[in-house]
C-alpha atoms as a PDB file:
ATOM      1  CA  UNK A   1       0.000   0.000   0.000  1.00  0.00           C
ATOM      2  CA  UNK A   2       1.238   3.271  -1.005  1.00  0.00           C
ATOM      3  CA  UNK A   3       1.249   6.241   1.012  1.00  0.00           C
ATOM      4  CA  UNK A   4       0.822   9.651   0.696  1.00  0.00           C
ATOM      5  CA  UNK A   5       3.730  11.912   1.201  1.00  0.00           C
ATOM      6  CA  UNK A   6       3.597  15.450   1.783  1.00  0.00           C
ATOM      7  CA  UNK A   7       6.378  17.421  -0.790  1.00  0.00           C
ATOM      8  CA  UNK A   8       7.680  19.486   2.014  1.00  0.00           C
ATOM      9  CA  UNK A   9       8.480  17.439   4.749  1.00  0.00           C
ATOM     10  CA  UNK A  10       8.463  13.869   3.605  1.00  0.00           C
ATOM     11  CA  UNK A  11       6.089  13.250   6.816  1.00  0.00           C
ATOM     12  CA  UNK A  12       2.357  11.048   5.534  1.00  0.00           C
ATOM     13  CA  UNK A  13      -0.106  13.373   4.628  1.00  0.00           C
ATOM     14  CA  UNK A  14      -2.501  11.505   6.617  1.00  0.00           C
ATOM     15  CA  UNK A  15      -0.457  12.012   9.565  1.00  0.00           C
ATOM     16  CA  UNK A  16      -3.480  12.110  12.271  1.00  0.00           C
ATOM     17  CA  UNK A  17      -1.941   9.525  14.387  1.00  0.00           C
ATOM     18  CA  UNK A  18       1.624  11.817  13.706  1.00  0.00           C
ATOM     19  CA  UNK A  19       0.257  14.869  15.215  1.00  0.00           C
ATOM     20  CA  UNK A  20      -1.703  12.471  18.215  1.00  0.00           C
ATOM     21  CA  UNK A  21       1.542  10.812  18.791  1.00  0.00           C
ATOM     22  CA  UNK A  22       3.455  14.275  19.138  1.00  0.00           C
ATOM     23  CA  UNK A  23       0.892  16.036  20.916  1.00  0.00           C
ATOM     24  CA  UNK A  24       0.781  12.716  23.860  1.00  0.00           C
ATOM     25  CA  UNK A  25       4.281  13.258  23.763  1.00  0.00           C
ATOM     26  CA  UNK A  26       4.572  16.600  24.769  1.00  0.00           C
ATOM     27  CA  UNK A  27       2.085  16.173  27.745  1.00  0.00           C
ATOM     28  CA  UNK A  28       4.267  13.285  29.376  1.00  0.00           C
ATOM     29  CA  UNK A  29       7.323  14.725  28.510  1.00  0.00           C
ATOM     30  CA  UNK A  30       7.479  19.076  28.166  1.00  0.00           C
ATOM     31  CA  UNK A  31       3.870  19.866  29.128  1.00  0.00           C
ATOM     32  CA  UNK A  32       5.399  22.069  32.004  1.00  0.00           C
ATOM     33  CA  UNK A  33       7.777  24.886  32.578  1.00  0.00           C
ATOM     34  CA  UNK A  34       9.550  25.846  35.726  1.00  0.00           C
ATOM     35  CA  UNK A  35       9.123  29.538  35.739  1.00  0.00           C
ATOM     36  CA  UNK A  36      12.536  31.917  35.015  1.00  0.00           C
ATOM     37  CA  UNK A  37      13.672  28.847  33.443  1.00  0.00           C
ATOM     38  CA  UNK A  38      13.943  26.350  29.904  1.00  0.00           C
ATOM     39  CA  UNK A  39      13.604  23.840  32.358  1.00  0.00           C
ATOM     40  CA  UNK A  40      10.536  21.777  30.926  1.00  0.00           C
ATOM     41  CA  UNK A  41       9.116  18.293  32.114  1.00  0.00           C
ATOM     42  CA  UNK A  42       5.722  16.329  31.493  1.00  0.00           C
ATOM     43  CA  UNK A  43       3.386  13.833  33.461  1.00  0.00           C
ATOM     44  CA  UNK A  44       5.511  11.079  33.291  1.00  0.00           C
ATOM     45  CA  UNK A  45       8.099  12.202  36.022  1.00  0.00           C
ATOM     46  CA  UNK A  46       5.263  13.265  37.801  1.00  0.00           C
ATOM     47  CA  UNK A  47       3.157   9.742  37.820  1.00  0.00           C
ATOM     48  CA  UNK A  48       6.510   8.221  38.292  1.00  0.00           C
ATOM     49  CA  UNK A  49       6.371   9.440  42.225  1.00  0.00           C
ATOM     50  CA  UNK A  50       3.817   6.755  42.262  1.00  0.00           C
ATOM     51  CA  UNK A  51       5.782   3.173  42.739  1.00  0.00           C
ATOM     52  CA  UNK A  52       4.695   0.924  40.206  1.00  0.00           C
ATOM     53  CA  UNK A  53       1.888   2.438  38.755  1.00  0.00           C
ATOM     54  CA  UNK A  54       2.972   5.292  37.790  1.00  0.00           C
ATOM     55  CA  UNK A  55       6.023   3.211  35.873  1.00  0.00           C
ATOM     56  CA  UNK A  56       4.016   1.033  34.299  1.00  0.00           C
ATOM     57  CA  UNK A  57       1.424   3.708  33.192  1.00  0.00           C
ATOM     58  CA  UNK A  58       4.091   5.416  31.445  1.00  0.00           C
ATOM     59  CA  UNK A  59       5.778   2.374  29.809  1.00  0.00           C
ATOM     60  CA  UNK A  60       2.326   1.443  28.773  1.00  0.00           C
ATOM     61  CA  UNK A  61       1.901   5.225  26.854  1.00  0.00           C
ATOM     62  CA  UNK A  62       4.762   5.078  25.531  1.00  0.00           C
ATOM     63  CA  UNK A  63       4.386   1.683  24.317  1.00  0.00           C
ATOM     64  CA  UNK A  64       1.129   2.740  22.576  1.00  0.00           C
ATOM     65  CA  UNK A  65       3.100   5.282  20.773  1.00  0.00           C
ATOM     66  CA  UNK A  66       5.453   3.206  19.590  1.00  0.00           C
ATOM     67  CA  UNK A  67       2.766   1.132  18.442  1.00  0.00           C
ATOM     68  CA  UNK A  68       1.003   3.347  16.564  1.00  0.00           C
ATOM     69  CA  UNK A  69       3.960   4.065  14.900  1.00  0.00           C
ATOM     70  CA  UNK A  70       5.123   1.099  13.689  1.00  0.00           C
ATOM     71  CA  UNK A  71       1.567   0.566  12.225  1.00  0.00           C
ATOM     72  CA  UNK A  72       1.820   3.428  10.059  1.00  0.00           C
ATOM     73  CA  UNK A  73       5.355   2.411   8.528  1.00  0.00           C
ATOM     74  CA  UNK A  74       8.150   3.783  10.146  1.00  0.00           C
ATOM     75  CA  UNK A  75      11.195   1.144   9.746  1.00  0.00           C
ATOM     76  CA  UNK A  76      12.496  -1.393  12.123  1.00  0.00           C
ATOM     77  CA  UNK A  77      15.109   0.407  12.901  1.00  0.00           C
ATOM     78  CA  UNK A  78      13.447   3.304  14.084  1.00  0.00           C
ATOM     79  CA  UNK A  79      11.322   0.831  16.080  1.00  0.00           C
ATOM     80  CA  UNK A  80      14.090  -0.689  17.413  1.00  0.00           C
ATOM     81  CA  UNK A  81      15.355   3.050  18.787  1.00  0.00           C
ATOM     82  CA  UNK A  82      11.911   3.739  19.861  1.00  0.00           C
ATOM     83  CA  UNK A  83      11.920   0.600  22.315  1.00  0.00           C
ATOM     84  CA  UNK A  84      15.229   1.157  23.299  1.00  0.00           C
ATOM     85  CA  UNK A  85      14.429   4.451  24.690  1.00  0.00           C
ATOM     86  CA  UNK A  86      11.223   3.463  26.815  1.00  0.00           C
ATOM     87  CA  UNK A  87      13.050   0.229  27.913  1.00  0.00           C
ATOM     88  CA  UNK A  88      15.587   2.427  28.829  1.00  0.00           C
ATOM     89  CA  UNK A  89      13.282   5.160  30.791  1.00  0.00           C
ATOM     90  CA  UNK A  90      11.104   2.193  32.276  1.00  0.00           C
ATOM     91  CA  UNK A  91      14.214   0.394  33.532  1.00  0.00           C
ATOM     92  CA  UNK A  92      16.214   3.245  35.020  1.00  0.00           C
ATOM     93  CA  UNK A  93      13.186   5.418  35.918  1.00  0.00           C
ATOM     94  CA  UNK A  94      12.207   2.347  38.408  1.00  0.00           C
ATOM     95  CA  UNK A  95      15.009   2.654  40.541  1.00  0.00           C
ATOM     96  CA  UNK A  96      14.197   4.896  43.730  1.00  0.00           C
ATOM     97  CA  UNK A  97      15.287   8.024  44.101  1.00  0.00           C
ATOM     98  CA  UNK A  98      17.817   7.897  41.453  1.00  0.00           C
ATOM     99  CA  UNK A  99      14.986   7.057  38.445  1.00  0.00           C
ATOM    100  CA  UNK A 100      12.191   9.970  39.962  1.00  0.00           C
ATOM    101  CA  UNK A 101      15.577  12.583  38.713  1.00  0.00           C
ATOM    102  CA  UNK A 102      16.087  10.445  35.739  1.00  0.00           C
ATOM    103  CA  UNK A 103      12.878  10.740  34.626  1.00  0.00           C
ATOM    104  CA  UNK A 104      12.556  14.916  34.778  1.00  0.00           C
ATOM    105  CA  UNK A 105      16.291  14.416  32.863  1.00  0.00           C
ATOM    106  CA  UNK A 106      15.603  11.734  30.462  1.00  0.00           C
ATOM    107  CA  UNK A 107      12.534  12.201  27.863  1.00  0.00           C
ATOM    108  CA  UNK A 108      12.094   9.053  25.810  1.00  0.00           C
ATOM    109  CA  UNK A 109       8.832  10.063  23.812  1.00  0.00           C
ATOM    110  CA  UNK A 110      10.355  12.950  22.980  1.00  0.00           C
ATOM    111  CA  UNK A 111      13.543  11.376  22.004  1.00  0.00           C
ATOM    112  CA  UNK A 112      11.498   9.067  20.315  1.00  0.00           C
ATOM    113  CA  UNK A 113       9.419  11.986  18.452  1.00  0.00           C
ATOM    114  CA  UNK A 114      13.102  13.301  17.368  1.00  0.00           C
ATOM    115  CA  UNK A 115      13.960   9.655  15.693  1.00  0.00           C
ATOM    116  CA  UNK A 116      10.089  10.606  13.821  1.00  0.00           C
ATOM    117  CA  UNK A 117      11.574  13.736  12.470  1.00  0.00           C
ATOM    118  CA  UNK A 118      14.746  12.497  11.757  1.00  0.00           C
ATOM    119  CA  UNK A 119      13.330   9.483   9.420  1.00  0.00           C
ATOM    120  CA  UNK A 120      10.527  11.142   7.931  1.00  0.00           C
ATOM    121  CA  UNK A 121      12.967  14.588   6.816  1.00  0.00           C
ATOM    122  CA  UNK A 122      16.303  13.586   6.793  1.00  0.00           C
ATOM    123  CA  UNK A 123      15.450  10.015   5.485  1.00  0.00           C
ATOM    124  CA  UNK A 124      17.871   8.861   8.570  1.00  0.00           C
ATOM    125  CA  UNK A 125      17.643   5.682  10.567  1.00  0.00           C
ATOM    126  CA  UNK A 126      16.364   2.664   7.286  1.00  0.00           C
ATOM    127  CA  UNK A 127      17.214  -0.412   8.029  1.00  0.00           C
ATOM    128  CA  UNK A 128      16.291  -3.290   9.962  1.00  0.00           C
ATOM    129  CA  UNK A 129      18.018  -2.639  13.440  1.00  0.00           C
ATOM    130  CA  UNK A 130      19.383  -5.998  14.035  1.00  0.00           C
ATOM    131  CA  UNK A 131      22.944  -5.058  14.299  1.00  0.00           C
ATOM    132  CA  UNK A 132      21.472  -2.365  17.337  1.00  0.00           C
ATOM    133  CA  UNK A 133      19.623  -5.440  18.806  1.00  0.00           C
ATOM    134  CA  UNK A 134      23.165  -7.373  18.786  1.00  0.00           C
ATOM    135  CA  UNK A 135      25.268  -4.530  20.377  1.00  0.00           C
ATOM    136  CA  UNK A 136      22.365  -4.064  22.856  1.00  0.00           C
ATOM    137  CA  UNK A 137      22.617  -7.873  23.804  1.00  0.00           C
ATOM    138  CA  UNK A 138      26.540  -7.961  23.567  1.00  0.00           C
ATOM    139  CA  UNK A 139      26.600  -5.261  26.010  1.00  0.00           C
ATOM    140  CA  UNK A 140      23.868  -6.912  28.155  1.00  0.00           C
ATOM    141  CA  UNK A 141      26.095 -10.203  28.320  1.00  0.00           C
ATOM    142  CA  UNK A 142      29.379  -8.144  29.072  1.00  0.00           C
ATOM    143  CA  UNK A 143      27.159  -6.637  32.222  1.00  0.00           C
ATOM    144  CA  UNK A 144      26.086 -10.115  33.343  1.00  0.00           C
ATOM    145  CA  UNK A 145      29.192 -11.571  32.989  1.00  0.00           C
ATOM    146  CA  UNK A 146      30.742  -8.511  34.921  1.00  0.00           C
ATOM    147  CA  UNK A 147      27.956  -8.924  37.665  1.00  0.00           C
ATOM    148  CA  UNK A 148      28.603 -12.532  38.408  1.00  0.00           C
ATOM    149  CA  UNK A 149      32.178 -11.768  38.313  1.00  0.00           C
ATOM    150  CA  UNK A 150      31.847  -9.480  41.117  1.00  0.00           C
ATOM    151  CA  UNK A 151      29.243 -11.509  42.887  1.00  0.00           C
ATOM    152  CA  UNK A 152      31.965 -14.510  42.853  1.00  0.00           C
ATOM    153  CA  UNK A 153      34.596 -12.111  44.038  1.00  0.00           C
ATOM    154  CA  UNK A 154      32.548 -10.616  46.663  1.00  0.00           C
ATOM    155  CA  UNK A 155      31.581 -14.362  48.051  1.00  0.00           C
ATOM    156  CA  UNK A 156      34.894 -15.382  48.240  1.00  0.00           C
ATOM    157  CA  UNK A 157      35.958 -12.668  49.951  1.00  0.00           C
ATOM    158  CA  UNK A 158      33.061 -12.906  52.352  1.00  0.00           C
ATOM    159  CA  UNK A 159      33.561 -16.467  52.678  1.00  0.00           C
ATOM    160  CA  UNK A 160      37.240 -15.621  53.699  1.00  0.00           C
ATOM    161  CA  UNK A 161      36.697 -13.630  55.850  1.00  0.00           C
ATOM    162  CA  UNK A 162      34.194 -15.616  57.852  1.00  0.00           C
ATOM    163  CA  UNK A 163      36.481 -18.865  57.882  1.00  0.00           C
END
């Protein structure tokens, strides 16, 4: 199925779900200012002061973003990014204390919204995003490995010490 491209900006003409997907973004991510300041943050940080739920309920928006984008084209690759960046948020952003300031820092739909842009106008980001799964899960072994590493290291020395 073809689609409809508009001349100027290489964005679908029937962008609807474009401009919903930009506008939810803004409210969970820039929606506020801090006054006397560029300082700008959204809902999400804000239902993120609830444990759990307030996680979840922004993993679950943000997933429905990426979802509606992948249903209107936008390649793997991009996809790939998108997830990425809310895995990212979700993962992070559920650590106390340290994830409620991550979350007023980090802004995954609108990093997300960026990658949009970026495909859509500058034609950037085609391609399947398998090779950005494999670093991903290199890294995520190299991390593992490095954890039980330390683990071991950390027994034995306990164990030591004890005997």
């Amino acid at each position: 199925m073809e689609r409809n491209i508009n001349p100027k900006s290489n964005i679908p003409s029937d962008s609807s779900p474009i401009k919903w997907v930009e506008r939810v973004s803004y409210l969970m991510d820039e929606s506020f200012r801090i006054p006397g300041t560029n300082f700008r943050f959204g809902l999400d940080p804000l239902l993120n002061l609830i444990p759990v739920l307030g996680d979840v309920s922004g993993f679950a928006v943000s997933g429905m973003l990426v979802l509606t984008m992948a249903k209107k084209g936008v390649s793997n690759k991009v996809i790939t990014l998108m997830i990425l960046n809310i895995v990212l948020d979700f993962i992070i952003g559920g650590i106390p204390i340290i994830g409620n300031i991550f979350d007023f820092a980090y802004k995954a739909n609108s990093r997300n919204i960026k990658l949009l842009k970026e495909h859509y106008t500058e034609n950037k980001h085609q391609g399947s995003g398998k090779n950005i799964i494999a670093i991903v899960v290199i890294i995520l072994l190299i991390i593992l490995i490095a954890l039980v590493y330390t683990l071991w290291i950390l027994t034995a020395w306990v164990a030591h010490t004890i005997y």
